[in-house]
C-alpha atoms as a PDB file:
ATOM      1  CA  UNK A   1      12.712  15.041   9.322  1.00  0.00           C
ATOM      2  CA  UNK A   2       8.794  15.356  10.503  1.00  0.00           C
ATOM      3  CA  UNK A   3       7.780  16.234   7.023  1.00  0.00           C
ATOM      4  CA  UNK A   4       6.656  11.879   6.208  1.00  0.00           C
ATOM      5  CA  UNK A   5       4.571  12.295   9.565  1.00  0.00           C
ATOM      6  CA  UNK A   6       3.105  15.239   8.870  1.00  0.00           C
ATOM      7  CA  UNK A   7       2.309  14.228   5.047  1.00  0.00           C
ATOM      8  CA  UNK A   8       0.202  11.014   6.367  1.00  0.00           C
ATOM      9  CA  UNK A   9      -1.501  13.162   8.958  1.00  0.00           C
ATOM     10  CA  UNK A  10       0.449  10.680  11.802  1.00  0.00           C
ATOM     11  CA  UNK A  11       2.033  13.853  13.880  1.00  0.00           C
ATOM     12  CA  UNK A  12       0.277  17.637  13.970  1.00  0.00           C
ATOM     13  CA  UNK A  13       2.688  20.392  14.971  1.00  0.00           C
ATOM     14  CA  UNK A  14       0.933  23.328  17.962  1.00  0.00           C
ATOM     15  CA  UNK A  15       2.838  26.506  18.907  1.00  0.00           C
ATOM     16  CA  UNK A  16       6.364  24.518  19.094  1.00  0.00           C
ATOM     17  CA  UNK A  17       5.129  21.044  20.188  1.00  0.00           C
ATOM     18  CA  UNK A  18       3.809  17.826  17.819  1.00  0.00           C
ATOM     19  CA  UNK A  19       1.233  16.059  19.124  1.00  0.00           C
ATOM     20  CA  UNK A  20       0.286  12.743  17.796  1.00  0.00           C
ATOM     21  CA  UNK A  21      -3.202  12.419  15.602  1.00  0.00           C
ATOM     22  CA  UNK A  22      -6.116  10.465  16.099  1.00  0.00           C
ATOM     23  CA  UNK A  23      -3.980   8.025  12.765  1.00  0.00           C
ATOM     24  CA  UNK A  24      -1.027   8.246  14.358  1.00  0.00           C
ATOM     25  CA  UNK A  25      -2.859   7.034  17.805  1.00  0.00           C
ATOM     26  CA  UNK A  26      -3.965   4.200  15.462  1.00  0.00           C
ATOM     27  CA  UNK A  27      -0.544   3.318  13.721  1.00  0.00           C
ATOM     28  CA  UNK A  28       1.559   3.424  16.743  1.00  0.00           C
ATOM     29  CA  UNK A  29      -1.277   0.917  18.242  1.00  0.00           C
ATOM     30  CA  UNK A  30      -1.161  -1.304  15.147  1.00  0.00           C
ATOM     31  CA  UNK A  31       2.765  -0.873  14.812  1.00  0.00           C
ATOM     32  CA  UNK A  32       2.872  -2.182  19.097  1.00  0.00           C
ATOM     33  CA  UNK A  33       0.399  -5.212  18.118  1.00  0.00           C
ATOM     34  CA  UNK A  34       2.250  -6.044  15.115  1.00  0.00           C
ATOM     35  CA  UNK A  35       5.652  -5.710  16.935  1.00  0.00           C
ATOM     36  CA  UNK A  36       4.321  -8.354  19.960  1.00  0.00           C
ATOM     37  CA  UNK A  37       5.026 -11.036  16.879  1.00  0.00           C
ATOM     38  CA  UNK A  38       8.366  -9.817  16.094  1.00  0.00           C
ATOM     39  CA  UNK A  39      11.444 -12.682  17.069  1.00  0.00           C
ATOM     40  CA  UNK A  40      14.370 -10.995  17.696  1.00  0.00           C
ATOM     41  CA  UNK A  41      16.151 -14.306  18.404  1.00  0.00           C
ATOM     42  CA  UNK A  42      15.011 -15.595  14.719  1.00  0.00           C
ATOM     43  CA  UNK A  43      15.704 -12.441  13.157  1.00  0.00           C
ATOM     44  CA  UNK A  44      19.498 -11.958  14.753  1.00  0.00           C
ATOM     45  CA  UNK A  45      19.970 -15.947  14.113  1.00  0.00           C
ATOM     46  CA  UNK A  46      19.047 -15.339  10.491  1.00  0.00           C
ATOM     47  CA  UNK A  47      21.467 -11.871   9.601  1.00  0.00           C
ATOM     48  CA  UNK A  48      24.082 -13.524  11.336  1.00  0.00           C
ATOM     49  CA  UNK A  49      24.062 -16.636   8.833  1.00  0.00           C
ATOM     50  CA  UNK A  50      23.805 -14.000   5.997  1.00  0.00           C
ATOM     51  CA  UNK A  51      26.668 -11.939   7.433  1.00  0.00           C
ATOM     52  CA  UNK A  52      28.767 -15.310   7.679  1.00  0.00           C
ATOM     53  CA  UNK A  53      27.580 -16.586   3.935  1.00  0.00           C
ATOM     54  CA  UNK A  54      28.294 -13.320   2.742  1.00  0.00           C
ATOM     55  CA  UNK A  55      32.363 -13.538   4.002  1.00  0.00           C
ATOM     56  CA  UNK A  56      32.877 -16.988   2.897  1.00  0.00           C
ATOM     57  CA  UNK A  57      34.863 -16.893  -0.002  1.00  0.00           C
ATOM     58  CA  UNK A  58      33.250 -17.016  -3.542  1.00  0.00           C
ATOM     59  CA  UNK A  59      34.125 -20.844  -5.252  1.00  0.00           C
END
């Protein structure tokens, strides 16, 4: 389940623990900046009209 975060360097494993790299450090920072944009209003507002469109019937 690790084996993506170890490939790209993100998570290092020591004795039995994983610590998080000096790139993962950096990813989880950009991930957190990128996030502070993120609507969840919009987003739920716009599945639920595609959930809805998608059980109308088909004309």
């Amino acid at each position: 389940m690790t084996g993506p975060l170890k490939e790209l360097e993100l998570l290092a494993l020591e004795e039995e623990y994983f610590l998080l790299t000096e790139n993962g450090s950096q990813y989880l920072k950009d991930f957190m900046s990128n996030f502070d944009y993120y609507d969840v209003h919009m987003s739920d507002t716009i599945l639920l009209a595609m959930a809805e469109d998608e059980s109308k019937p088909q004309q």
